[in-house]
C-alpha atoms as a PDB file:
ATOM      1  CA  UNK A   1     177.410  -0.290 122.265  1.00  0.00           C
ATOM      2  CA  UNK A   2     175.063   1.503 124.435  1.00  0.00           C
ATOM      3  CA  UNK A   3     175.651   5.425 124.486  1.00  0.00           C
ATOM      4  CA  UNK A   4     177.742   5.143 121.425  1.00  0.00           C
ATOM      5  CA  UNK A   5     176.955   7.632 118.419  1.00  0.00           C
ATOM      6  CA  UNK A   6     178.257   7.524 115.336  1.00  0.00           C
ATOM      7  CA  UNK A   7     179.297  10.227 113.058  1.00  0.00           C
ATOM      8  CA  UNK A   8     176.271  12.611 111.541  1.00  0.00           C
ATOM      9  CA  UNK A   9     175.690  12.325 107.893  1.00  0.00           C
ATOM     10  CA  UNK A  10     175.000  16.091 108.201  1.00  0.00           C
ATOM     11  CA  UNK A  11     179.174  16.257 108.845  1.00  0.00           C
ATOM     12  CA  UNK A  12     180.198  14.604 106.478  1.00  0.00           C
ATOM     13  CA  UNK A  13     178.012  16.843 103.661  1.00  0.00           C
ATOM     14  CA  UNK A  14     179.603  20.035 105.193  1.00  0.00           C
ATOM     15  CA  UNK A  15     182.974  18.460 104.613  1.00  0.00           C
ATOM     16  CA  UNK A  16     182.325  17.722 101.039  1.00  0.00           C
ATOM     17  CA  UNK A  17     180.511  21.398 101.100  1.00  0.00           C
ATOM     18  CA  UNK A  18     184.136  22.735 102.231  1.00  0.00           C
ATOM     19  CA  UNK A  19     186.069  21.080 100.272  1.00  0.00           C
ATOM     20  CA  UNK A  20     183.761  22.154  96.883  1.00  0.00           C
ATOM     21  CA  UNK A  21     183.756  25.425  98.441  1.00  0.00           C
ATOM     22  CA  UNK A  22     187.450  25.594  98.414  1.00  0.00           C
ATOM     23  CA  UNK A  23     187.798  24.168  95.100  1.00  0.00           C
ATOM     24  CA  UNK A  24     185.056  26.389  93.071  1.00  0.00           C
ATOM     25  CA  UNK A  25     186.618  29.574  94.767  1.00  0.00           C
ATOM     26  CA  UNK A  26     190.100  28.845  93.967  1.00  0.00           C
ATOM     27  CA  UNK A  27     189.726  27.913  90.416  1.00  0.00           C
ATOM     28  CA  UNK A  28     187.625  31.361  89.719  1.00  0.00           C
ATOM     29  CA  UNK A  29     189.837  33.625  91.572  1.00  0.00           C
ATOM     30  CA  UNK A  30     192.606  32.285  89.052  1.00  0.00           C
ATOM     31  CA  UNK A  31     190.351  33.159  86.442  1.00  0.00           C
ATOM     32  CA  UNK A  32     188.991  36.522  87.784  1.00  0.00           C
ATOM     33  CA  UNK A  33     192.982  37.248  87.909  1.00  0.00           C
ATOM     34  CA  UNK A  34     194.085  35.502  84.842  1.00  0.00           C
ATOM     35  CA  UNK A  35     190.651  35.884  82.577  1.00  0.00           C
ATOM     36  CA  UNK A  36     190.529  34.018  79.229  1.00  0.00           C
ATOM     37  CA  UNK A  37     189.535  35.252  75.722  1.00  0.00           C
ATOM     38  CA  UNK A  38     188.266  32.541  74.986  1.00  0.00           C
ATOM     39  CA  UNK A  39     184.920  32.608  76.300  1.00  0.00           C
ATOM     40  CA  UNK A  40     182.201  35.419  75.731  1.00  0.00           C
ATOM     41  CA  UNK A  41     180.253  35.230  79.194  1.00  0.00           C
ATOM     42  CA  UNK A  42     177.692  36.867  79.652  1.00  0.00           C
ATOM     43  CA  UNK A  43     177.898  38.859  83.392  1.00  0.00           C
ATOM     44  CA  UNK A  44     181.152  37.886  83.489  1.00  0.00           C
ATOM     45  CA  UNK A  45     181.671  40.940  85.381  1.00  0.00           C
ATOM     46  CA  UNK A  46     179.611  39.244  88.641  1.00  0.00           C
ATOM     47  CA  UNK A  47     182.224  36.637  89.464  1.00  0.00           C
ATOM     48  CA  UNK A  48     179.276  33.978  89.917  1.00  0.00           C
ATOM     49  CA  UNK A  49     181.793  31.423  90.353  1.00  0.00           C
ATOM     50  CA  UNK A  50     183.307  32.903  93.181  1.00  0.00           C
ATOM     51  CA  UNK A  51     180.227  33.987  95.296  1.00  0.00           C
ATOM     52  CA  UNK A  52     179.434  30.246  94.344  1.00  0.00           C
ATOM     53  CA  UNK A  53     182.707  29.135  95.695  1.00  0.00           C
ATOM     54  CA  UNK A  54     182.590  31.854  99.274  1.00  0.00           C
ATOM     55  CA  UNK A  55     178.541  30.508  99.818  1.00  0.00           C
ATOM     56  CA  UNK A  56     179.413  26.803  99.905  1.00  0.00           C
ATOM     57  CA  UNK A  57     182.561  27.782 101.904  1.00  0.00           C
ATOM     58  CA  UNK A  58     180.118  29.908 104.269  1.00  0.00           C
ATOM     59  CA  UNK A  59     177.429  26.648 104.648  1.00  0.00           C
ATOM     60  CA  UNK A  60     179.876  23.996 104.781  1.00  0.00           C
ATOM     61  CA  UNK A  61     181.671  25.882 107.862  1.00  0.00           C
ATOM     62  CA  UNK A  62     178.290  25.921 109.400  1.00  0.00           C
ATOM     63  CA  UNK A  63     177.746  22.492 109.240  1.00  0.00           C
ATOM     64  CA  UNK A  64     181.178  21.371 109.980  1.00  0.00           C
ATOM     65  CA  UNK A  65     181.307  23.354 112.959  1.00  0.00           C
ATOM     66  CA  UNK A  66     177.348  22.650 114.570  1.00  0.00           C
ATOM     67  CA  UNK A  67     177.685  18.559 113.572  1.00  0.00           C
ATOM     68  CA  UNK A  68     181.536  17.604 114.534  1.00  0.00           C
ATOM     69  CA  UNK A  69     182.130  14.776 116.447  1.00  0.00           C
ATOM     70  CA  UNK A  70     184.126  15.540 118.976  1.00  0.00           C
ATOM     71  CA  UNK A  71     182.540  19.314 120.378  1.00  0.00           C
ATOM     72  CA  UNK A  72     181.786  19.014 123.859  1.00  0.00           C
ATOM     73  CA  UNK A  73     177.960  18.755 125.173  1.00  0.00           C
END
């Protein structure tokens, strides 16, 4: 077991920061192109959900990328 690594915690958050990414973005584009009357938001306007969505997108692909497992040293 000498020499053998295991997998960086630090990967495994910027999978779950994809995948939330990916989520959050995709359910407020629907609603930036389909809005509902329902709801009186404030700033609505701003799209917070989907700069939200594109940032943990953005820091998850960091992550993912600099801590994979199998990248070369």
């Amino acid at each position: 077991m000498i020499g053998n690594k295991g997998i960086s915690i630090w990967f495994f958050i910027g999978s779950l920061l994809l995948i939330y990414g990916v989520i959050i973005t995709i359910a407020n584009v629907v609603d930036v192109i389909n809005p509902s009357t329902d709801k009186q938001l404030v700033l609505r306007e701003l799209h917070f959900g989907v700069w939200w969505g594109i940032l943990l997108l953005i820091v998850g692909l960091i992550y993912f990328i600099h801590f994979r497992p199998w990248k070369k040293k």
